[in-house]
C-alpha atoms as a PDB file:
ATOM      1  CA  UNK A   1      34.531  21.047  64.317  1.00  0.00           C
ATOM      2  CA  UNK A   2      35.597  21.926  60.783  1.00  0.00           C
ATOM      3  CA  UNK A   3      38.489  22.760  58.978  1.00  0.00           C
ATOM      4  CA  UNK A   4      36.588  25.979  57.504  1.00  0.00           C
ATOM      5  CA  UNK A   5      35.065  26.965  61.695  1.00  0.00           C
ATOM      6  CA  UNK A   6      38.783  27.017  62.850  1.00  0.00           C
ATOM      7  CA  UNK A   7      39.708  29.226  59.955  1.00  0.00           C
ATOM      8  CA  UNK A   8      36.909  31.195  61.041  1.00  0.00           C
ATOM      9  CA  UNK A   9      38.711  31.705  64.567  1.00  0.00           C
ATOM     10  CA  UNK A  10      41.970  32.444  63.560  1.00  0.00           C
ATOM     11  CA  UNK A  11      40.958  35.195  60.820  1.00  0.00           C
ATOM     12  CA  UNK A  12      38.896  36.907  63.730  1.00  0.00           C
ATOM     13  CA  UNK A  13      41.595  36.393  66.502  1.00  0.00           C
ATOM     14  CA  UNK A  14      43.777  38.311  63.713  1.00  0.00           C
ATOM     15  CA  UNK A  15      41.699  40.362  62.574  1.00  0.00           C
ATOM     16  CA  UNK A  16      40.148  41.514  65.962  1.00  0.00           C
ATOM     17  CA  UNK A  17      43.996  41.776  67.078  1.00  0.00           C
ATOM     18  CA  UNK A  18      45.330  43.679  63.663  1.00  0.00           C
ATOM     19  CA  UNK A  19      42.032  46.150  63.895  1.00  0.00           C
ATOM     20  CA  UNK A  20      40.772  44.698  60.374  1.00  0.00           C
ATOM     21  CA  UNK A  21      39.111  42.801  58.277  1.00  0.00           C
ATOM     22  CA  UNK A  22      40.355  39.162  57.817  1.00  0.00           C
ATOM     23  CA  UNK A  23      39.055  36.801  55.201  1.00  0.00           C
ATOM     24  CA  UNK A  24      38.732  33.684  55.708  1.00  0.00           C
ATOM     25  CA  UNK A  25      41.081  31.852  53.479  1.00  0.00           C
ATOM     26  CA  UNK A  26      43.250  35.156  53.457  1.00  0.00           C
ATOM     27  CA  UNK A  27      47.117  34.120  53.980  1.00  0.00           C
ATOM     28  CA  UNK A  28      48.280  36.780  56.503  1.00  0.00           C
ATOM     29  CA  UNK A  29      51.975  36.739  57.698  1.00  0.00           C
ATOM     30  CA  UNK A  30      53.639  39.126  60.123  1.00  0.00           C
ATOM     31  CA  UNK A  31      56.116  39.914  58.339  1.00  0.00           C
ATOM     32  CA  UNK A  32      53.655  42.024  55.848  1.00  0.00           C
ATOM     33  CA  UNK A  33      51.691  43.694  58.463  1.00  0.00           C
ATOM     34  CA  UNK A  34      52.215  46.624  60.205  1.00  0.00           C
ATOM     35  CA  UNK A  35      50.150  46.624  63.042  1.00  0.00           C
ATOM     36  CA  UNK A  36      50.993  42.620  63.748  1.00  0.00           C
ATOM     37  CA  UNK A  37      53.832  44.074  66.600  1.00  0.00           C
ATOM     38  CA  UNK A  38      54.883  41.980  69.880  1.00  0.00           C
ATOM     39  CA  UNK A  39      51.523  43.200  71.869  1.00  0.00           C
ATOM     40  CA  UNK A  40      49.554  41.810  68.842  1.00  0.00           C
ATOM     41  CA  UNK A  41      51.106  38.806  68.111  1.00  0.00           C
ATOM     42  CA  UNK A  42      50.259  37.985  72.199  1.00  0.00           C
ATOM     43  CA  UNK A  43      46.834  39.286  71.599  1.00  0.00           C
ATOM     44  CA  UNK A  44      45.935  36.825  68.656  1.00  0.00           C
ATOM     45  CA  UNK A  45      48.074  33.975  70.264  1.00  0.00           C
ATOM     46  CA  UNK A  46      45.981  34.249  73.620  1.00  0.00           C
ATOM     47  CA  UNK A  47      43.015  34.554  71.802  1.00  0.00           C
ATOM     48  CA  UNK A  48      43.463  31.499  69.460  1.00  0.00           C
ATOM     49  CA  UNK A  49      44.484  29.568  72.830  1.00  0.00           C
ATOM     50  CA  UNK A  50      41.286  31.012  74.681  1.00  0.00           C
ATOM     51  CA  UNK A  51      38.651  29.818  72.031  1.00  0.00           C
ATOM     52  CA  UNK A  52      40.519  26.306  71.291  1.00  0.00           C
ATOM     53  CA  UNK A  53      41.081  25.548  75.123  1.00  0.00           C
ATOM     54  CA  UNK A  54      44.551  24.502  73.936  1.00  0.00           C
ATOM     55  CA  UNK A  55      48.427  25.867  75.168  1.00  0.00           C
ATOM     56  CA  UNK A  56      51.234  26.856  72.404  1.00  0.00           C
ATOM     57  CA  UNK A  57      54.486  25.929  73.425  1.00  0.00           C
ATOM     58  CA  UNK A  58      56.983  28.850  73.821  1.00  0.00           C
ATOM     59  CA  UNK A  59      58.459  27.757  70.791  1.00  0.00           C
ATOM     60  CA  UNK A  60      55.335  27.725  68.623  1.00  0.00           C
ATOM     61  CA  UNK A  61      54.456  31.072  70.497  1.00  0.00           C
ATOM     62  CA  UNK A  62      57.788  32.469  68.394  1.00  0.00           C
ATOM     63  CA  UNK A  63      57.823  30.245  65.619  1.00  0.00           C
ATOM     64  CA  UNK A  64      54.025  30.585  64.339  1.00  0.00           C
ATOM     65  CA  UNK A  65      54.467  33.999  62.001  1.00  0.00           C
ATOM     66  CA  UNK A  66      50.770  33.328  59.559  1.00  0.00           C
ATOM     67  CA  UNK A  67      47.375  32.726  59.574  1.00  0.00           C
ATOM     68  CA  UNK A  68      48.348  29.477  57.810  1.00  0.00           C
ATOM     69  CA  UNK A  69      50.800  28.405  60.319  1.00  0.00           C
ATOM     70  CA  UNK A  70      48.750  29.026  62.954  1.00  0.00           C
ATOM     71  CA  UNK A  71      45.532  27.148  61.433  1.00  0.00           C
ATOM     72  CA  UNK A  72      48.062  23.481  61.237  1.00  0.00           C
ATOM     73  CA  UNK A  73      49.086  24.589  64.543  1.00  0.00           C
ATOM     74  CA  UNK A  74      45.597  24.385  66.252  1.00  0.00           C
ATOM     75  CA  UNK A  75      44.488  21.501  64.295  1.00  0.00           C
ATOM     76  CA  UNK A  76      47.472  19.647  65.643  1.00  0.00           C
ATOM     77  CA  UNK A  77      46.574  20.809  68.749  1.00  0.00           C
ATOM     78  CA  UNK A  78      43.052  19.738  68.305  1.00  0.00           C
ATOM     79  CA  UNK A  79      43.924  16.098  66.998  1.00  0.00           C
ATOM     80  CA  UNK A  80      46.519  15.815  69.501  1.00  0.00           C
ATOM     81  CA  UNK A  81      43.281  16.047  72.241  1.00  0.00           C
ATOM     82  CA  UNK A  82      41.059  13.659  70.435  1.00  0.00           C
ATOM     83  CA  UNK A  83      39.235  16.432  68.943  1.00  0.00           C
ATOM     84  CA  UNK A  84      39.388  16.008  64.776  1.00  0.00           C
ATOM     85  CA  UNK A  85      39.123  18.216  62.951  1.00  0.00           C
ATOM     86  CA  UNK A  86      37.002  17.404  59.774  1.00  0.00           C
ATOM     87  CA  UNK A  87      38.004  18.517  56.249  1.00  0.00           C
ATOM     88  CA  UNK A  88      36.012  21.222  54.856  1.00  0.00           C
ATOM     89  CA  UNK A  89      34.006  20.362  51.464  1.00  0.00           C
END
């Protein structure tokens, strides 16, 4: 898997969850959106654990606030199950 298909995941598990369009390498944070409430924050972080086949901790579950955070989250995830994640060029 690449760097670029995870990105892929989390801007649709956000975007699908937020009820817009997410680009890919678009930084979203919670803090600036509106719509990205308690019931959507579960939404995306259920989602991102459902196509990874990985668990967030309850801490990450409050801790991860941005698309970015949440991409270095499930590649550490990822590595952390023997599953690299490959740079994307």
């Amino acid at each position: 898997m690449t760097e670029l298909e995870v990105r892929e995941v989390v801007a649709q598990s956000i975007g699908q969850a937020l009820r817009r369009d997410i680009a890919v390498y678009e930084c979203v944070q919670r803090d600036s959106e509106q719509r990205w409430d308690s019931l959507s924050h579960a939404m995306i972080m259920f989602s991102i654990e459902d196509a990874f086949g990985i668990k967030f901790s309850e801490n990450e579950l409050e801790m991860l606030k941005s698309s970015d955070e949440l991409l270095q989250a499930v590649i550490k995830h990822l590595e952390a199950h023997d599953k690299s994640v490959r740079t994307s060029v």
